[in-house]
N, C-alpha and C. Protein backbone atom coordinates (compact mmCIF):
# COMPACT_ATOMS: atom_id res chain seq x y z
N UNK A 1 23.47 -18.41 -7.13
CA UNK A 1 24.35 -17.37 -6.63
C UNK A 1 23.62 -16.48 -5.62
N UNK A 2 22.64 -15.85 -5.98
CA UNK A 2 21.87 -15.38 -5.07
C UNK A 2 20.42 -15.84 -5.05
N UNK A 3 19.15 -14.67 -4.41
CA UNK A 3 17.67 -15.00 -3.92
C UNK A 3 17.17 -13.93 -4.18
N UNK A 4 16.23 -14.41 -5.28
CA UNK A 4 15.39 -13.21 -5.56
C UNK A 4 14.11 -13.64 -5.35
N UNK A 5 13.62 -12.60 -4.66
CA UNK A 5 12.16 -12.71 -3.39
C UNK A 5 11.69 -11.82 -3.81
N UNK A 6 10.04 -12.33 -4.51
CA UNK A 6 8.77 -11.28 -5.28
C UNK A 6 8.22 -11.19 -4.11
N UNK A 7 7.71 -10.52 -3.33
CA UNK A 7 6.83 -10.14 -2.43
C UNK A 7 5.40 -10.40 -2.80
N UNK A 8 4.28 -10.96 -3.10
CA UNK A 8 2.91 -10.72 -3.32
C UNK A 8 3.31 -10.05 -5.33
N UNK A 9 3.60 -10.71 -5.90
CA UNK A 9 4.03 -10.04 -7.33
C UNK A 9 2.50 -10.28 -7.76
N UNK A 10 2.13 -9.20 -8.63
CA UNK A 10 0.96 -8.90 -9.31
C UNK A 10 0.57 -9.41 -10.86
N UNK A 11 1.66 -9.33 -11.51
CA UNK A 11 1.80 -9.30 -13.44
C UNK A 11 3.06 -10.86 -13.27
N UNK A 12 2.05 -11.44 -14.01
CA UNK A 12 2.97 -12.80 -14.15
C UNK A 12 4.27 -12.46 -15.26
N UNK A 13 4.18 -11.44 -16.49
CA UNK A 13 5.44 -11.15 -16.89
C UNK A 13 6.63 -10.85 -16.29
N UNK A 14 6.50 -9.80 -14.96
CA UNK A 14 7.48 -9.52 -14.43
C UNK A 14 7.79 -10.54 -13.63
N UNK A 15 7.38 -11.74 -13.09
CA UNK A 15 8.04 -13.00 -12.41
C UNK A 15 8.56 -13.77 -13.47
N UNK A 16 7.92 -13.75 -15.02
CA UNK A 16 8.63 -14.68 -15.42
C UNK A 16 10.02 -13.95 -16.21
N UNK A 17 10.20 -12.39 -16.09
CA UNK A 17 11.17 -11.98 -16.42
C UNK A 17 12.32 -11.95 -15.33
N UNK A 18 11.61 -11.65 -13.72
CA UNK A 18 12.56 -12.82 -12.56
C UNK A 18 13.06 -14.23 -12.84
N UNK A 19 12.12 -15.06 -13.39
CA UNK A 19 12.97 -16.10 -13.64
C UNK A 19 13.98 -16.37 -14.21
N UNK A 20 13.51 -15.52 -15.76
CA UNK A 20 14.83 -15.53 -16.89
C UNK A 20 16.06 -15.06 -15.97
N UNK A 21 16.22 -13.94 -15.40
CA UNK A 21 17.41 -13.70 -14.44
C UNK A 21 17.82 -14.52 -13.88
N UNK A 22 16.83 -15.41 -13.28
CA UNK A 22 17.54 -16.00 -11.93
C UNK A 22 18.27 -17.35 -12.67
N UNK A 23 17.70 -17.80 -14.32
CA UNK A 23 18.85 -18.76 -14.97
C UNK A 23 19.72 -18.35 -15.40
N UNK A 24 19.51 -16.75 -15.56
CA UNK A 24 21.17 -16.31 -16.22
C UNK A 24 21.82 -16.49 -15.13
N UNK A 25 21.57 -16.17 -13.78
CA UNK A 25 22.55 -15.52 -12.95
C UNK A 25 22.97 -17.00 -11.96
N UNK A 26 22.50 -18.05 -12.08
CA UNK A 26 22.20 -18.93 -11.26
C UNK A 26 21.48 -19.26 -10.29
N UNK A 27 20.83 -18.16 -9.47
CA UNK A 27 20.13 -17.81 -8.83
C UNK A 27 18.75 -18.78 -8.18
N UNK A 28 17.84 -17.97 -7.16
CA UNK A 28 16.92 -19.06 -7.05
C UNK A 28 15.93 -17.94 -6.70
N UNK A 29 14.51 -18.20 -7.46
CA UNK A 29 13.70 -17.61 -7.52
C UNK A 29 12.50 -17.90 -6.41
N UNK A 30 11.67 -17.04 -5.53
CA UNK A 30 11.00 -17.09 -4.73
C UNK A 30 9.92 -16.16 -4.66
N UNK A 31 9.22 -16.54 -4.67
CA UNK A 31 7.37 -16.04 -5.17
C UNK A 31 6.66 -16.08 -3.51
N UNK A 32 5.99 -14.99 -3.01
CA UNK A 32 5.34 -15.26 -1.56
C UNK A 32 4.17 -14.77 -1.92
N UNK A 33 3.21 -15.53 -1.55
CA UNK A 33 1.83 -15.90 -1.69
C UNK A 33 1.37 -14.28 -1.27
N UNK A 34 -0.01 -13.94 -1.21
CA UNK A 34 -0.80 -14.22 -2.65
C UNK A 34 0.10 -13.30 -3.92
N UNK A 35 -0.10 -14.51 -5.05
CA UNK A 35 0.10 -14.29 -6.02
C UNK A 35 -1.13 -13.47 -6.54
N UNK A 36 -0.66 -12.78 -8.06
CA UNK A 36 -1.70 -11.81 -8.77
C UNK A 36 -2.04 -12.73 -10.01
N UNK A 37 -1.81 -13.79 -10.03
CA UNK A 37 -1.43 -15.24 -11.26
C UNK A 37 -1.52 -16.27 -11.01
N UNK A 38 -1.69 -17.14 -11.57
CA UNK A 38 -1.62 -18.64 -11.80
C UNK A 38 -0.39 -19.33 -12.42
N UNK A 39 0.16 -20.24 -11.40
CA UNK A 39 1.39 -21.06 -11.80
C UNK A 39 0.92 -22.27 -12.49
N UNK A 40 -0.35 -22.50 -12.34
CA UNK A 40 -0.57 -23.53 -13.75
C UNK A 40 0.09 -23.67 -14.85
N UNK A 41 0.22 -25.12 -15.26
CA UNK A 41 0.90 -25.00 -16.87
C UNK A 41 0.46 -24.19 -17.67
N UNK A 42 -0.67 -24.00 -18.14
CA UNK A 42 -1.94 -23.53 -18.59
C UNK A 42 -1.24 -21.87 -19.26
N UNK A 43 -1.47 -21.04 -17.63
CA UNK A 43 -1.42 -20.09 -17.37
C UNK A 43 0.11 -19.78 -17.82
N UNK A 44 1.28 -20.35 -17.04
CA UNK A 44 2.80 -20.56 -17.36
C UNK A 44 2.57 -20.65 -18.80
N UNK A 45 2.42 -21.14 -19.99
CA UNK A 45 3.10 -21.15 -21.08
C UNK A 45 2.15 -20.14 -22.08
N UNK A 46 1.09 -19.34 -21.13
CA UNK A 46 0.37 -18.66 -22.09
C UNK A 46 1.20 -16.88 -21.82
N UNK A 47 1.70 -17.14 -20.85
CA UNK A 47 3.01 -15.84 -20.54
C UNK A 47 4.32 -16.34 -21.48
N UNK A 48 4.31 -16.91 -22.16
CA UNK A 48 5.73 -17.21 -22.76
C UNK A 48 6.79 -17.78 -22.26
N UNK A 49 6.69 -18.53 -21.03
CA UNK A 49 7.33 -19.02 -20.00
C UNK A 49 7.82 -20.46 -20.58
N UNK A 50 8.62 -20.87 -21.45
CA UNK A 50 9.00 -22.19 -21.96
C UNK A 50 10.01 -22.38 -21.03
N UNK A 51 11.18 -21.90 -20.29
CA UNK A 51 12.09 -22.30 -19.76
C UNK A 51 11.65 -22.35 -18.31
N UNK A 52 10.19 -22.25 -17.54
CA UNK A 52 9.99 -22.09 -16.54
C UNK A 52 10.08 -22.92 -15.49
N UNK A 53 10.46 -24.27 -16.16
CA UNK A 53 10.45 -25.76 -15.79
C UNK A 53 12.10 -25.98 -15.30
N UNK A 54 12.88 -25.11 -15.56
CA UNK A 54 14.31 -24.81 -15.34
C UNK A 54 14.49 -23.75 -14.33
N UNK A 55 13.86 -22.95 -14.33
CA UNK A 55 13.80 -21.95 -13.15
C UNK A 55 14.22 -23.03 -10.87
N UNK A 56 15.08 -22.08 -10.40
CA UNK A 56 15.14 -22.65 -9.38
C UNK A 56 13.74 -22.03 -8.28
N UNK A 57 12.71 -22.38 -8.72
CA UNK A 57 11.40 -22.10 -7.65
C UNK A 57 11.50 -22.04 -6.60
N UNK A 58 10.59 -21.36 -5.57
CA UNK A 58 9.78 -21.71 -4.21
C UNK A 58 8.73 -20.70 -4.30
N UNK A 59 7.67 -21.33 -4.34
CA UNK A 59 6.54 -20.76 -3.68
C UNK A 59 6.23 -20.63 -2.11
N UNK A 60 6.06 -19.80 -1.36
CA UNK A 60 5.57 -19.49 0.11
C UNK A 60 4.66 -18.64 0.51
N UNK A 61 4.19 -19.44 1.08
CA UNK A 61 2.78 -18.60 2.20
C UNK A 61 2.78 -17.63 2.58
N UNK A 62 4.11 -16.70 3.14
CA UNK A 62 4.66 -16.25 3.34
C UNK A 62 5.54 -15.71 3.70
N UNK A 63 6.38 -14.26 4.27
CA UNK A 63 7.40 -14.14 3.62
C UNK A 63 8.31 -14.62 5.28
N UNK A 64 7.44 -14.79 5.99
CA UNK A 64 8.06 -15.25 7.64
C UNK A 64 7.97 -16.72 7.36
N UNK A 65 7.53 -17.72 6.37
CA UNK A 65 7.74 -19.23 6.20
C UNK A 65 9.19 -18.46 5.65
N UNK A 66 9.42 -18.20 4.65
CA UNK A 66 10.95 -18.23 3.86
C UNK A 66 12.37 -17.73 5.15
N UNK A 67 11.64 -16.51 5.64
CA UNK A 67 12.40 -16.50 6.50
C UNK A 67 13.36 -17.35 7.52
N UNK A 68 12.16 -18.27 7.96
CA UNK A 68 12.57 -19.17 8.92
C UNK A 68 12.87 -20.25 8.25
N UNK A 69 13.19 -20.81 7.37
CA UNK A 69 14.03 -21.71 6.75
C UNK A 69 15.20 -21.17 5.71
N UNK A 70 15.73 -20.17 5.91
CA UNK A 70 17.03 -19.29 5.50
C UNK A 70 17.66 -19.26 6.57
N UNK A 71 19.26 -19.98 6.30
CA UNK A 71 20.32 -19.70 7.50
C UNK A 71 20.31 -19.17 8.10
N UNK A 72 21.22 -18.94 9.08
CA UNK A 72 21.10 -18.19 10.46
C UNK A 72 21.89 -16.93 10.12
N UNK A 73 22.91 -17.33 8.90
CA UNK A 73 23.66 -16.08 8.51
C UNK A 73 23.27 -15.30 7.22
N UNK A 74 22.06 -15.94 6.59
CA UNK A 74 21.46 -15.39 5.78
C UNK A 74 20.96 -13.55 5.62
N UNK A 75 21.32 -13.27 4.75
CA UNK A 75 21.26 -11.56 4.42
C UNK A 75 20.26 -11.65 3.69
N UNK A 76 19.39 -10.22 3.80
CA UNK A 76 18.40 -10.03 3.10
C UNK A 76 18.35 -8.34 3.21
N UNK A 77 18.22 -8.06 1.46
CA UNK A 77 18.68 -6.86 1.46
C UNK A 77 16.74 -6.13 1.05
N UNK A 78 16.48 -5.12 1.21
CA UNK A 78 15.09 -4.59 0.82
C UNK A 78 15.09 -3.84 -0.09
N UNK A 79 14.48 -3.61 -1.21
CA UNK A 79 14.43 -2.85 -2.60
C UNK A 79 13.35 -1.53 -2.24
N UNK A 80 13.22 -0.65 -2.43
CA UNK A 80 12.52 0.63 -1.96
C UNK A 80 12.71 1.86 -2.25
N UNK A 81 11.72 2.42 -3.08
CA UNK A 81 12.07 3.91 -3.37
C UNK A 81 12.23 4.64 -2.19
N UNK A 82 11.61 4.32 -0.78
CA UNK A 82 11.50 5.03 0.90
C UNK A 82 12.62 4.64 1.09
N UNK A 83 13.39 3.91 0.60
CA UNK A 83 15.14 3.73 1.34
C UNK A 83 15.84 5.07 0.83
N UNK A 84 17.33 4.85 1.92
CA UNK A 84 18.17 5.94 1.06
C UNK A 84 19.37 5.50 0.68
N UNK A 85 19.04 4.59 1.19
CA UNK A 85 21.12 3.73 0.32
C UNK A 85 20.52 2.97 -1.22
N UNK A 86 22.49 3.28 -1.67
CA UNK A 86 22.33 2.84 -3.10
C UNK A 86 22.62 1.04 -3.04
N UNK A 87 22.03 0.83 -3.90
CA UNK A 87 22.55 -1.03 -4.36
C UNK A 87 24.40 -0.73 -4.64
N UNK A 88 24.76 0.62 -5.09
CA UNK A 88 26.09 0.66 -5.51
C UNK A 88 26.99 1.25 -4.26
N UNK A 89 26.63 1.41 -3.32
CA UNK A 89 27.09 1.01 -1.38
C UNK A 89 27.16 -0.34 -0.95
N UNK A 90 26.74 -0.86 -1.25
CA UNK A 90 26.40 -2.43 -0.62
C UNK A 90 27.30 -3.10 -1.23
N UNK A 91 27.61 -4.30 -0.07
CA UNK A 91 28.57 -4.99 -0.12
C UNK A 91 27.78 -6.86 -0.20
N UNK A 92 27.30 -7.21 -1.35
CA UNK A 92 26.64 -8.46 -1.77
C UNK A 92 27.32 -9.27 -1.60
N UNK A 93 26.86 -10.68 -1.51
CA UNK A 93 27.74 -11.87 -1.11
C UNK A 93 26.87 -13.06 -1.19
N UNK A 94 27.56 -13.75 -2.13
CA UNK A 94 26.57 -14.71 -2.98
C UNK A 94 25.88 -15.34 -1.52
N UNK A 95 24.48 -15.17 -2.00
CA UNK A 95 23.75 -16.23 -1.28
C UNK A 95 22.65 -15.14 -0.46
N UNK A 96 23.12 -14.23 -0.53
CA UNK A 96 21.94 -12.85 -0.15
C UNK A 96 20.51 -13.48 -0.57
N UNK A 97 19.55 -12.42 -0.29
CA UNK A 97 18.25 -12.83 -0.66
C UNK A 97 18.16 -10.37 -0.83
N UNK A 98 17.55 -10.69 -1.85
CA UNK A 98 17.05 -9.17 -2.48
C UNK A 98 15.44 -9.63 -2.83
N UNK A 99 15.16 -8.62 -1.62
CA UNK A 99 13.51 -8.69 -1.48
C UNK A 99 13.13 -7.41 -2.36
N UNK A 100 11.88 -7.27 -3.21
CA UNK A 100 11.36 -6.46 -3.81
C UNK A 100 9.49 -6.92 -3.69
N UNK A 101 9.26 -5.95 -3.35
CA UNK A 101 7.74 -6.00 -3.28
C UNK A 101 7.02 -5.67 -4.29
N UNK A 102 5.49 -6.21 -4.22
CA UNK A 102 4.70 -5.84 -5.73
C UNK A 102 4.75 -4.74 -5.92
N UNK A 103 3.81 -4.52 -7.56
CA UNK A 103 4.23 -3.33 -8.26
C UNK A 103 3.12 -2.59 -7.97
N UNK A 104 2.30 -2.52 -7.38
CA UNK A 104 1.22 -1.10 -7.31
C UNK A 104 1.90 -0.92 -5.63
N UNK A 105 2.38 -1.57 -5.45
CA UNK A 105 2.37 -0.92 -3.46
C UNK A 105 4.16 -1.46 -3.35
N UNK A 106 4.46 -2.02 -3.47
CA UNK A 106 6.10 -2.12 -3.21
C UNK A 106 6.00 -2.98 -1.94
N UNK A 107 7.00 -2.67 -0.84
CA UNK A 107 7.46 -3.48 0.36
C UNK A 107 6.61 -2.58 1.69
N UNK A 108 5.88 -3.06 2.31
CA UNK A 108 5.25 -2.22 3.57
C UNK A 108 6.38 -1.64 4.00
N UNK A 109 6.15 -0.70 4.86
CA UNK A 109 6.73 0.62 4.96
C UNK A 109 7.37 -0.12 6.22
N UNK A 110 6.82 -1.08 7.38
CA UNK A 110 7.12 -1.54 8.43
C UNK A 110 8.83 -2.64 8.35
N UNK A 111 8.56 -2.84 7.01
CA UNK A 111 9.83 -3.68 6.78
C UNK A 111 10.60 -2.89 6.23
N UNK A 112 10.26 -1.85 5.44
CA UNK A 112 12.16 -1.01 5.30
C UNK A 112 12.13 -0.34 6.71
N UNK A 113 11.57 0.01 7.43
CA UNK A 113 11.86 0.46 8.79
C UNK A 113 12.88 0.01 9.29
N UNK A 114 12.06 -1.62 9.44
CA UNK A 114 12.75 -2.37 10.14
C UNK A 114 14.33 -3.02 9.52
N UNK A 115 14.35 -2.98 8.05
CA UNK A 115 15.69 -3.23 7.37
C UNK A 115 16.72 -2.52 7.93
N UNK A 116 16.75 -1.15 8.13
CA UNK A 116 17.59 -0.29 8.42
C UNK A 116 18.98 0.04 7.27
N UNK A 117 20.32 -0.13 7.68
CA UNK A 117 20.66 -0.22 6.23
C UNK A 117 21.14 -1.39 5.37
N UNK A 118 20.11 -2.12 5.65
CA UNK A 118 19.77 -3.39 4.40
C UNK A 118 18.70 -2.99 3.88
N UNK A 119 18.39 -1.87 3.82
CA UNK A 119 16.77 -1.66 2.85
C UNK A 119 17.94 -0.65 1.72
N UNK A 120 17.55 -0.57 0.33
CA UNK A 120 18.13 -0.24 -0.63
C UNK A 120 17.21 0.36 -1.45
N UNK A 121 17.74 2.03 -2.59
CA UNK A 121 17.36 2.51 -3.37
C UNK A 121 18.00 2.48 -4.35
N UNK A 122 16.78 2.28 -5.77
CA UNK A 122 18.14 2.36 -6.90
C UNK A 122 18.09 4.04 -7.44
N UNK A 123 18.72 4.53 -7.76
CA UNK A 123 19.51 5.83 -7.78
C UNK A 123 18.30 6.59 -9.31
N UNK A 124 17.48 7.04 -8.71
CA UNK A 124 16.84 8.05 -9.98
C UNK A 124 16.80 9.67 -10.23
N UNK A 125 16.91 10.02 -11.50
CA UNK A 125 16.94 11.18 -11.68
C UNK A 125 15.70 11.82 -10.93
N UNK A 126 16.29 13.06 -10.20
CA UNK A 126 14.74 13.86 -9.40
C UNK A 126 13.64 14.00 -10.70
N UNK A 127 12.15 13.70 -10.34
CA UNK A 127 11.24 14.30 -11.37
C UNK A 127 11.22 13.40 -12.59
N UNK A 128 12.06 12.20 -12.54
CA UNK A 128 11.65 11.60 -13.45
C UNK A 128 10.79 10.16 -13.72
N UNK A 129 10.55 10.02 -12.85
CA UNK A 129 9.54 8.88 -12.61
C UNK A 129 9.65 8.51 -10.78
N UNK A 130 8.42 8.26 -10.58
CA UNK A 130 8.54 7.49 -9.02
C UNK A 130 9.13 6.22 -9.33
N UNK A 131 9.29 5.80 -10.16
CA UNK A 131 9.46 3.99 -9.75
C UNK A 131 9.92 3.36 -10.78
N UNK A 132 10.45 2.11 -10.95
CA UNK A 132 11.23 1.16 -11.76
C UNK A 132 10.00 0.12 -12.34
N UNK A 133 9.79 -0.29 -13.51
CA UNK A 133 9.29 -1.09 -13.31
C UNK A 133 10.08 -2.51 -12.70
N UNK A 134 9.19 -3.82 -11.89
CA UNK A 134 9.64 -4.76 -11.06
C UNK A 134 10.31 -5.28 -11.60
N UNK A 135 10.72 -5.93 -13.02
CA UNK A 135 11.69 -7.01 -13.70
C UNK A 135 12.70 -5.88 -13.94
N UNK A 136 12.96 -4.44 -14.44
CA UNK A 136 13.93 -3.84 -14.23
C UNK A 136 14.89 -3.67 -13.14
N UNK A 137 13.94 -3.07 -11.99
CA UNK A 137 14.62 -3.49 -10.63
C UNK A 137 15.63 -4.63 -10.53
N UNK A 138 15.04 -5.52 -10.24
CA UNK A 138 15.93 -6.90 -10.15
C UNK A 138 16.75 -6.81 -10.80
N UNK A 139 16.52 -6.70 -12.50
CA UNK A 139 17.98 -7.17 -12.62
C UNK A 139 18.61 -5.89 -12.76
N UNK A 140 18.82 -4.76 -12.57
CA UNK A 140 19.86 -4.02 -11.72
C UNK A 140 20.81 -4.15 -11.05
N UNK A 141 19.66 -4.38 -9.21
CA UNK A 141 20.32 -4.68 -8.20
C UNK A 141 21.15 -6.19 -8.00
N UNK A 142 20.04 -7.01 -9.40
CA UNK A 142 21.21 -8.78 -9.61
C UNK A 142 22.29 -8.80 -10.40
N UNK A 143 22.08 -7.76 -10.88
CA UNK A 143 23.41 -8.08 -12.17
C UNK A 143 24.47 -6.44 -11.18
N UNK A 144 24.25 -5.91 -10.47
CA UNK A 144 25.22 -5.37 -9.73
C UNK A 144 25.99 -6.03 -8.48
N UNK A 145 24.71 -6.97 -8.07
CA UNK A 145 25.46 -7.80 -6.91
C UNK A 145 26.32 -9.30 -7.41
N UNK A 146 25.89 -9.48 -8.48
CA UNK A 146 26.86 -10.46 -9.48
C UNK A 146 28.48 -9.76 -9.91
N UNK A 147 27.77 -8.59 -10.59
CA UNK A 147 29.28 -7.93 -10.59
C UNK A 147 30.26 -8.03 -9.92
N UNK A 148 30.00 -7.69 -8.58
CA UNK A 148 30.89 -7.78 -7.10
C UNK A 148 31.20 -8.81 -7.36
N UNK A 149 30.61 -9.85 -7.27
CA UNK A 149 31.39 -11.19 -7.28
C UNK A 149 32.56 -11.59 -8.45
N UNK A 150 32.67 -10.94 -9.70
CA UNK A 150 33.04 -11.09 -10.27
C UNK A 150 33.41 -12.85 -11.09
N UNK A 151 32.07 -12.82 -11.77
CA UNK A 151 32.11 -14.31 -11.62
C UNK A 151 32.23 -15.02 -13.41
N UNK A 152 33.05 -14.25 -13.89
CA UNK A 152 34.08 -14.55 -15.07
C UNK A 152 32.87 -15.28 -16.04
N UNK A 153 31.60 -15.23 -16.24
CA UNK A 153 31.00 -15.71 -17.26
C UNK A 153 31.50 -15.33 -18.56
C-alpha cells in the first residue's frame, strides 16, 4: 500500500518494528545504507525478527539510488520535527513513500528544505518531549495514511 523509507536507521528494533507495520499494512519496507545493524540471519533473529523473511525489503546505498528507480509520479512525503504541516493535512495515496530519518539526528535539514510542503510534523504537546520515538512515528503517519484510504480490513 505504501513505502516506508528508514533513512541511515540506527537500533535494529525500530526497523524491525518498521517491518511488523509494513506486513500489517501491506506495505514495502526500505532501509538506506549505512545501517547502525546487521541484516544477517544471525543478527535478524537475535532482535526477535521471526517474520522478517516476509517483510517486503530493499536495502540501498542510498537514498538518490531509491529515488531514481521510483516512478515518475511517485510522492515522497518527509517526517520532521523542523516541518510545520500535520500528517492530518495531507492528502496520502497508496503508493507514497514516507521518509523518516535516524533517531539521534532525523532527516538533514537540506531535505525538509527542499520538501517544502511534503515535509511533515506529527502534532506534539509544547514542552513535552522533542521527539517521537522512530517505530512510533511510522506507524502514526502509516496507519493515518491507511486510514484515508479506507481499506476495510
Amino acid at each position: 500500500m505504501f513505502h516506508i523509507v528508514l533513512v541511515e536507521p540506527e537500533i535494529p528494533h525500530n526497523a524491525g518494528a518498521a517491518g511488523r507495520l509494513a506486513l500489517a499494512t501491506d506495505s514495502t519496507l526500505h532501509l538506506i545504507e549505512p545501517l547502525g545493524f546487521s541484516l544477517d540471519d544471525k543478527h535478524v533473529r537475535r532482535t526477535g525478527l521471526d517474520y522478517w523473511q516476509d517483510v517486503k525489503l530493499h536495502v540501498w546505498k542510498s537514498f538518490a539510488e531509491l529515488q531514481a528507480v521510483a516512478t515518475e509520479s511517485a510522492r515522497f512525503w518527509f517526517l520532521s520535527t523542523k516541518a510545520t504541516s500535520s500528517p492530518w493535512d495531507a492528502s496520502f495515496k497508496p503508493g507514497d513513500y514516507l521518509v523518516f530519518g535516524r533517531e539521534t539526528r532525523g532527516l538533514p535539514e537540506e531535505m525538509i528544505a527542499a520538501a517544502g510542503e511534503m515535509a511533515l510534523r506529527i502534532p506534539m504537546a509544547p514542552g513535552g518531549t522533542r521527539s517521537l520515538n522512530l517505530s512510533t512515528a511510522v506507524a502514526i503517519v502509516l496507519y493515518e495514511a491507511a486510514r484515508q484510504q479506507q481499506p476495510g480490513w
